[in-house]
C-alpha atoms as a PDB file:
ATOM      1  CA  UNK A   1     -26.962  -9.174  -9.130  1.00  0.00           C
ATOM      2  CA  UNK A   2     -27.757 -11.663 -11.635  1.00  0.00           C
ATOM      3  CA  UNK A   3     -29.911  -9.710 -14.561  1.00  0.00           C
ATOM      4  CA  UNK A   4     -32.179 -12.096 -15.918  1.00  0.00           C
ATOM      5  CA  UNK A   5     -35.059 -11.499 -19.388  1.00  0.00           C
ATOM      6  CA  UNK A   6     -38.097 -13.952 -20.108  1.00  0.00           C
ATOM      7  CA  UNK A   7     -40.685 -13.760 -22.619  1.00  0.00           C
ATOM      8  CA  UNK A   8     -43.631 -15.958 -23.312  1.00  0.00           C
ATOM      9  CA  UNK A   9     -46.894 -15.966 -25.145  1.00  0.00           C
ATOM     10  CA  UNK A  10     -50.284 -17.524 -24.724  1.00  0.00           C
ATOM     11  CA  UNK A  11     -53.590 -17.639 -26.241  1.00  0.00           C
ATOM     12  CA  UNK A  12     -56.710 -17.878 -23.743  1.00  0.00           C
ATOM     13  CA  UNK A  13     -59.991 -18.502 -24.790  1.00  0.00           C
ATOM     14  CA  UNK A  14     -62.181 -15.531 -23.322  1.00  0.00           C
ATOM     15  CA  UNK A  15     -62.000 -12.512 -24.281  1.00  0.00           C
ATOM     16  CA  UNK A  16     -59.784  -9.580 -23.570  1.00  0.00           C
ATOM     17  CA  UNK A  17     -62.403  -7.614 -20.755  1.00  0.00           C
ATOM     18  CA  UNK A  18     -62.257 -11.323 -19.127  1.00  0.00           C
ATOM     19  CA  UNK A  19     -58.388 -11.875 -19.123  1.00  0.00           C
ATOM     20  CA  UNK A  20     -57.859  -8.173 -18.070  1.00  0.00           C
ATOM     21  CA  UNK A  21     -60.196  -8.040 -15.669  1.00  0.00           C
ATOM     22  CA  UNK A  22     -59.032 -11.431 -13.679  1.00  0.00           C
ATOM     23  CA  UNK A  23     -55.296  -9.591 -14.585  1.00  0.00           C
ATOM     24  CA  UNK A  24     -56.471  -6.570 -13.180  1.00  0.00           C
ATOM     25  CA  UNK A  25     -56.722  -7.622  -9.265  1.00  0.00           C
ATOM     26  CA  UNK A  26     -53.111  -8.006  -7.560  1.00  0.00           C
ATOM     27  CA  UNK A  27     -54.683 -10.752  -5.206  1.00  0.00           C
ATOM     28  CA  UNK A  28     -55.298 -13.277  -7.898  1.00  0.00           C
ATOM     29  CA  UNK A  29     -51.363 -13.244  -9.008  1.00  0.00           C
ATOM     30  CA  UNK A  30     -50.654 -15.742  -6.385  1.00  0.00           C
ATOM     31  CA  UNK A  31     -53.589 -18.153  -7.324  1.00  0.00           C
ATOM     32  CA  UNK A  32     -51.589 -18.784 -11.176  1.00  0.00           C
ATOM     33  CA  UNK A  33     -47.591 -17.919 -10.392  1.00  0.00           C
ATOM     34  CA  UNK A  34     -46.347 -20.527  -9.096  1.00  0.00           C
ATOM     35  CA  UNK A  35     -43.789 -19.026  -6.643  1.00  0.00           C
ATOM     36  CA  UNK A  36     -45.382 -16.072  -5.846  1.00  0.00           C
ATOM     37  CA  UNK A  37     -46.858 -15.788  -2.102  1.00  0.00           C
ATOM     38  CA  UNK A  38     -47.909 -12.738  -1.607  1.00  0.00           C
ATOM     39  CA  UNK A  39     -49.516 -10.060  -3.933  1.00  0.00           C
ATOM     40  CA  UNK A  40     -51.788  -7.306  -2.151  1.00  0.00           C
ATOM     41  CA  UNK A  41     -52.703  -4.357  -3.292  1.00  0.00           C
ATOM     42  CA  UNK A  42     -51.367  -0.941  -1.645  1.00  0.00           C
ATOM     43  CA  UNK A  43     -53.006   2.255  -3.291  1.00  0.00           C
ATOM     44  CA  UNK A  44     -54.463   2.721  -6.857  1.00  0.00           C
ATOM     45  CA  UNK A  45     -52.842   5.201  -8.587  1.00  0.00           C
ATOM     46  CA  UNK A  46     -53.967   8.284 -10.541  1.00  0.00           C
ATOM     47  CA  UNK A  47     -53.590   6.462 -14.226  1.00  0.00           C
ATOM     48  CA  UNK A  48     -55.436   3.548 -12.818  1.00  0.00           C
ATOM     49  CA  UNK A  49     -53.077   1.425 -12.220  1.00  0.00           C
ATOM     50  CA  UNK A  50     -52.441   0.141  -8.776  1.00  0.00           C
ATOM     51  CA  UNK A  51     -49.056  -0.053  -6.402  1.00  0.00           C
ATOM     52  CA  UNK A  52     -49.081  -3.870  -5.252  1.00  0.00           C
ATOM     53  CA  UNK A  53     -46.404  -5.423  -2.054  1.00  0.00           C
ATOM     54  CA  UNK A  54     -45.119  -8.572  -3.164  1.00  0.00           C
ATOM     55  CA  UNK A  55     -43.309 -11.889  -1.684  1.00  0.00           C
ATOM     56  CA  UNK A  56     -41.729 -13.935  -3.962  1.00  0.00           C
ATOM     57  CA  UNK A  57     -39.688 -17.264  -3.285  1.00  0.00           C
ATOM     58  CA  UNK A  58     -36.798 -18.269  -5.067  1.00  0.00           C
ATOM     59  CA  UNK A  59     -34.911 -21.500  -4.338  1.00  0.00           C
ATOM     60  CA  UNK A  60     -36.261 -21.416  -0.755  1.00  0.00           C
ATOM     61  CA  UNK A  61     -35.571 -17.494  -0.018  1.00  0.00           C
ATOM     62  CA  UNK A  62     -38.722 -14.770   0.010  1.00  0.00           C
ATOM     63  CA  UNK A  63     -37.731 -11.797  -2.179  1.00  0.00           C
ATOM     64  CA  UNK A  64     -40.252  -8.692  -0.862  1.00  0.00           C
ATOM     65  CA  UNK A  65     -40.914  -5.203  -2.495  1.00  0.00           C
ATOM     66  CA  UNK A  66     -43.547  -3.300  -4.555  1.00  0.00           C
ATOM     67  CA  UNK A  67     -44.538  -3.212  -8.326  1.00  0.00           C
ATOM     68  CA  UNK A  68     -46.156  -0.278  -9.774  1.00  0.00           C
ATOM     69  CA  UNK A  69     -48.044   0.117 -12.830  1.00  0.00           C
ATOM     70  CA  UNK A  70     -46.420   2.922 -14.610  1.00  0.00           C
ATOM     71  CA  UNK A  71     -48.488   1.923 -17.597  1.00  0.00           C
ATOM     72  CA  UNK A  72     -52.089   1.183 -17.553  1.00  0.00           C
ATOM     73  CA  UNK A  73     -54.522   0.550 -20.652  1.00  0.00           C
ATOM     74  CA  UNK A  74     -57.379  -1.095 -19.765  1.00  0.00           C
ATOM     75  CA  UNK A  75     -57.476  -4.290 -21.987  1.00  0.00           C
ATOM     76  CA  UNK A  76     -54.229  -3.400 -23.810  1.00  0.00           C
ATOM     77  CA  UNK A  77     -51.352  -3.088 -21.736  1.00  0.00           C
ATOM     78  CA  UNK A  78     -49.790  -3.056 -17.916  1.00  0.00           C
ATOM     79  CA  UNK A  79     -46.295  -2.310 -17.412  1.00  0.00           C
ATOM     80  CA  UNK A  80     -45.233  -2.630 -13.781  1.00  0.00           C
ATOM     81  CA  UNK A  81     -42.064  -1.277 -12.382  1.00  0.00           C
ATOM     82  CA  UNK A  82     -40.246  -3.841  -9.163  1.00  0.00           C
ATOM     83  CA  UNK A  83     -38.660  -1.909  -6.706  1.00  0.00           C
ATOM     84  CA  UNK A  84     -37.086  -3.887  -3.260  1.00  0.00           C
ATOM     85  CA  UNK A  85     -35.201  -7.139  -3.067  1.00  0.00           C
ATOM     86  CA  UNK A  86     -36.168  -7.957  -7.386  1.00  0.00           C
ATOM     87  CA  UNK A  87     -35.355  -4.652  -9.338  1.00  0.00           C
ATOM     88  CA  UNK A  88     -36.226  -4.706 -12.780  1.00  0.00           C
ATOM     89  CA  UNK A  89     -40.070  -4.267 -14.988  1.00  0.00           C
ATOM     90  CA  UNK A  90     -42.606  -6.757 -16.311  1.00  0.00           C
ATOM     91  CA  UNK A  91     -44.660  -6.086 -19.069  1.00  0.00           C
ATOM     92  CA  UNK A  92     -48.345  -7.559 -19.778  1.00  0.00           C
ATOM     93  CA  UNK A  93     -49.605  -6.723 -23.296  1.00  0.00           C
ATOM     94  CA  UNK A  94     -53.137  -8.114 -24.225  1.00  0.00           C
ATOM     95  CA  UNK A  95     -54.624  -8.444 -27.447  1.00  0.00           C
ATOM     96  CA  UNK A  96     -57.966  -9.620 -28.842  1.00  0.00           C
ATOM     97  CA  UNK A  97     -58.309 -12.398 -32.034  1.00  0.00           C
ATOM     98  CA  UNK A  98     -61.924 -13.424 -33.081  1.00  0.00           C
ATOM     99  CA  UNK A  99     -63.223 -13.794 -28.991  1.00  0.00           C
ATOM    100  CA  UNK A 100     -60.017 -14.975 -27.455  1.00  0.00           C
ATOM    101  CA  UNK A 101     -56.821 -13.376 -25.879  1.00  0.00           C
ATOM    102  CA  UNK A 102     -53.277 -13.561 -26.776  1.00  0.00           C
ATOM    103  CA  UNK A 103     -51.246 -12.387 -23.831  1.00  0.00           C
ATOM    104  CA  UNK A 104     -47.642 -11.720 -23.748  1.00  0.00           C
ATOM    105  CA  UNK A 105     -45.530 -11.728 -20.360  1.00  0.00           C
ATOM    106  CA  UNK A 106     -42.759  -9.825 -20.428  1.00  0.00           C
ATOM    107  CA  UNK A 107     -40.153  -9.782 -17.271  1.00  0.00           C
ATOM    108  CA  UNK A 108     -36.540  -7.811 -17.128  1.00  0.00           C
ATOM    109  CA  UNK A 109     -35.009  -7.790 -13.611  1.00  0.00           C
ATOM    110  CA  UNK A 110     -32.352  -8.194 -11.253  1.00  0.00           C
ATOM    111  CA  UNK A 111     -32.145 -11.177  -9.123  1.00  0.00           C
ATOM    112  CA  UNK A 112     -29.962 -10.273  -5.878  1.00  0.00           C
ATOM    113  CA  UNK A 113     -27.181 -13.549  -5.535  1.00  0.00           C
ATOM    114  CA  UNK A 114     -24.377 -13.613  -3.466  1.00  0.00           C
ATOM    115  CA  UNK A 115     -22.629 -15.848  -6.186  1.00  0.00           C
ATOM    116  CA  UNK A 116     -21.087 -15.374  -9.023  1.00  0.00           C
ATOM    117  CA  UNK A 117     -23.125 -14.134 -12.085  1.00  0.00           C
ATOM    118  CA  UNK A 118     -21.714 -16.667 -14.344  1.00  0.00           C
ATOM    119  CA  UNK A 119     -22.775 -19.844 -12.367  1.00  0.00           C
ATOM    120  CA  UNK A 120     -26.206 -18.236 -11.282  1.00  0.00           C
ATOM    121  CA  UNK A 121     -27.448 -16.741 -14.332  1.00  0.00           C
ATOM    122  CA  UNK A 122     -28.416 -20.263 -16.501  1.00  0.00           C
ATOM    123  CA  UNK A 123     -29.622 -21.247 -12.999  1.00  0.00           C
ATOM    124  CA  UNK A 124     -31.966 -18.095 -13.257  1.00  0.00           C
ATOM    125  CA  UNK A 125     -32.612 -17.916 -16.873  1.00  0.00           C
ATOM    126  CA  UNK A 126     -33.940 -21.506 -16.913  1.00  0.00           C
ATOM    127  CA  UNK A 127     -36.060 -21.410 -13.590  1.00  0.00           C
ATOM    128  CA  UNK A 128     -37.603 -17.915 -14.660  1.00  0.00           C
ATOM    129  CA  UNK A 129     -38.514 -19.375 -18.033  1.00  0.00           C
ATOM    130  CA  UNK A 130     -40.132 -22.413 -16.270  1.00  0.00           C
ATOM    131  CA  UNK A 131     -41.736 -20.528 -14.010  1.00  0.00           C
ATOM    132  CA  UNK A 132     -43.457 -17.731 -16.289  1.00  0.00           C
ATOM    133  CA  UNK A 133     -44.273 -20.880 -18.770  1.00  0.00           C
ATOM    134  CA  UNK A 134     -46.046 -22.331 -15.487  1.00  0.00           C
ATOM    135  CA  UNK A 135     -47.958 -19.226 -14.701  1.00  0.00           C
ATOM    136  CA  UNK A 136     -49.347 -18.802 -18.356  1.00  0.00           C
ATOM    137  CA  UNK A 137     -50.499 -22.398 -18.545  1.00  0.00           C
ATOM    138  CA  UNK A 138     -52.414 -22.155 -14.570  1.00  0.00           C
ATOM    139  CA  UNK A 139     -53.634 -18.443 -16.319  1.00  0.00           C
ATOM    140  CA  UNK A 140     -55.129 -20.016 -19.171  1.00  0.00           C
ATOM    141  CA  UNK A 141     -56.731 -23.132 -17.481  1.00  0.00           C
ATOM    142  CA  UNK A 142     -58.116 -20.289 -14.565  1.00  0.00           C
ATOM    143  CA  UNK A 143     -59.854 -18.115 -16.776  1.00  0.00           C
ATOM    144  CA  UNK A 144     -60.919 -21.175 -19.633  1.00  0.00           C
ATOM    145  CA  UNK A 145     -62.452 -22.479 -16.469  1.00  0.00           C
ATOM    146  CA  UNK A 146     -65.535 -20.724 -16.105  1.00  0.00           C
ATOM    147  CA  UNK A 147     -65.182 -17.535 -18.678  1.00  0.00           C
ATOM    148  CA  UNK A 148     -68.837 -18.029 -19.600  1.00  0.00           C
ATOM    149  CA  UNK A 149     -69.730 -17.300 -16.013  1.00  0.00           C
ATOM    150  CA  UNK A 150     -67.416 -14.685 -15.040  1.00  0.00           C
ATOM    151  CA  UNK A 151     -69.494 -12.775 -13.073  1.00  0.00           C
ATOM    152  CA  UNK A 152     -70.277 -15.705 -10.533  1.00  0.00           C
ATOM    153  CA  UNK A 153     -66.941 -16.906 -10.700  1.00  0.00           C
ATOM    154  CA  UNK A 154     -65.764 -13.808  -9.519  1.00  0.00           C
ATOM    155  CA  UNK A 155     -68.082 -13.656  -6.286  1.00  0.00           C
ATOM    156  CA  UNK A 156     -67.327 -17.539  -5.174  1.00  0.00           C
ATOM    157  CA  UNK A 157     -63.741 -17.750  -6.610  1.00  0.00           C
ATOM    158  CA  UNK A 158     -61.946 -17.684  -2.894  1.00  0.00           C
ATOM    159  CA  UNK A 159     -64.585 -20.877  -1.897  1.00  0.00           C
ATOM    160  CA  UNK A 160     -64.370 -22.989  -5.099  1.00  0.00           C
ATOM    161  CA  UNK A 161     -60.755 -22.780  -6.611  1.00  0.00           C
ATOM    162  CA  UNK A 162     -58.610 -23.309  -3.494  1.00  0.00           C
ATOM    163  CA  UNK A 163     -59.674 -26.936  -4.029  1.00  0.00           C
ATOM    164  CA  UNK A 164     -58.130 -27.087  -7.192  1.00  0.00           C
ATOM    165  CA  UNK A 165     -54.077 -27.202  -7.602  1.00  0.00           C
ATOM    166  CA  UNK A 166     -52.546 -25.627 -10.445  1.00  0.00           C
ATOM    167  CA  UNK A 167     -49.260 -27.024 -12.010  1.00  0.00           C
ATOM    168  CA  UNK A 168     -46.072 -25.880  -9.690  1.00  0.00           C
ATOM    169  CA  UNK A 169     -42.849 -27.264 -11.394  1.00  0.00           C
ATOM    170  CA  UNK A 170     -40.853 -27.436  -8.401  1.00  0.00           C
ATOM    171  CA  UNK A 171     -43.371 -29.594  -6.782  1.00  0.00           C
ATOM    172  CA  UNK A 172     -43.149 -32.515  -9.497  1.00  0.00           C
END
């Protein structure tokens, strides 16, 4: 197991019910993280959080398992435990300045590699980093979009965005 910690900030111009909200549905994960396949949701859970099945590809393998939001306040803060083939917790943490958001992404978790930890973890450390960079940035331009219309946006988003491609570094 290669252990692997990323942290990045953004600022998004809507406010914090917008970025939440968007946040807030599993099935729009895949639409800004790059690698990330699969994201439905499985139950919603007692605090309000939800319990969400995941596939996520790494360097051409699909990693599959659950997050669940042991933490959940509503325009301040998700924290998500990963249980199945990534182990570990990610932490959203949103916070308001003068009508936009500053989000922070934080991820700690265990990558399973059948190589040695010392050759894969700059390998990991530098693709999760490029990767969570890559997600904030699609974030951002999602929501920046069309924040002024977020209730229509939210009814047609599934027949107007899959038109548009968001940055994937591993395509370029």
């Amino acid at each position: 197991m290669t252990r692997t910690d990323v942290t990045a900030t953004t600022q998004i111009d809507a406010s914090v019910e917008v970025v939440f909200e968007y946040l807030d549905d599993p099935r729009n994960q895949p639409e800004f993280t790059p690698s990330l396949t699969r994201s439905e949701p499985v139950e919603e859970l007692s605090n309000g959080g939800k319990r969400v099945a995941y596939t996520y590809s790494m360097a051409g393998i699909d990693l599959t398992g659950e997050i669940t939001a042991t933490t959940y306040e509503p325009e301040s803060a998700i924290h998500w435990e990963m249980d199945g083939d990534i182990t570990g917790e990610i932490q959203w943490n949103f916070e308001a300045d003068e009508g936009t958001t500053v989000f922070s992404y934080t991820a700690r978790y265990d990558i399973p590699v059948p190589v040695l930890d010392s050759v894969v973890k700059p390998f990991a450390e530098r693709y999760n980093e490029r990767e969570l960079n890559t997600a904030l940035e699609n974030l951002r331009t999602r929501i920046e979009a069309d924040s002024i219309n977020w209730v229509l946006f939210t009814h047609i988003s599934h027949r107007v965005w899959p038109s548009i491609r968001f940055k994937n570094p591993w395509w370029t």
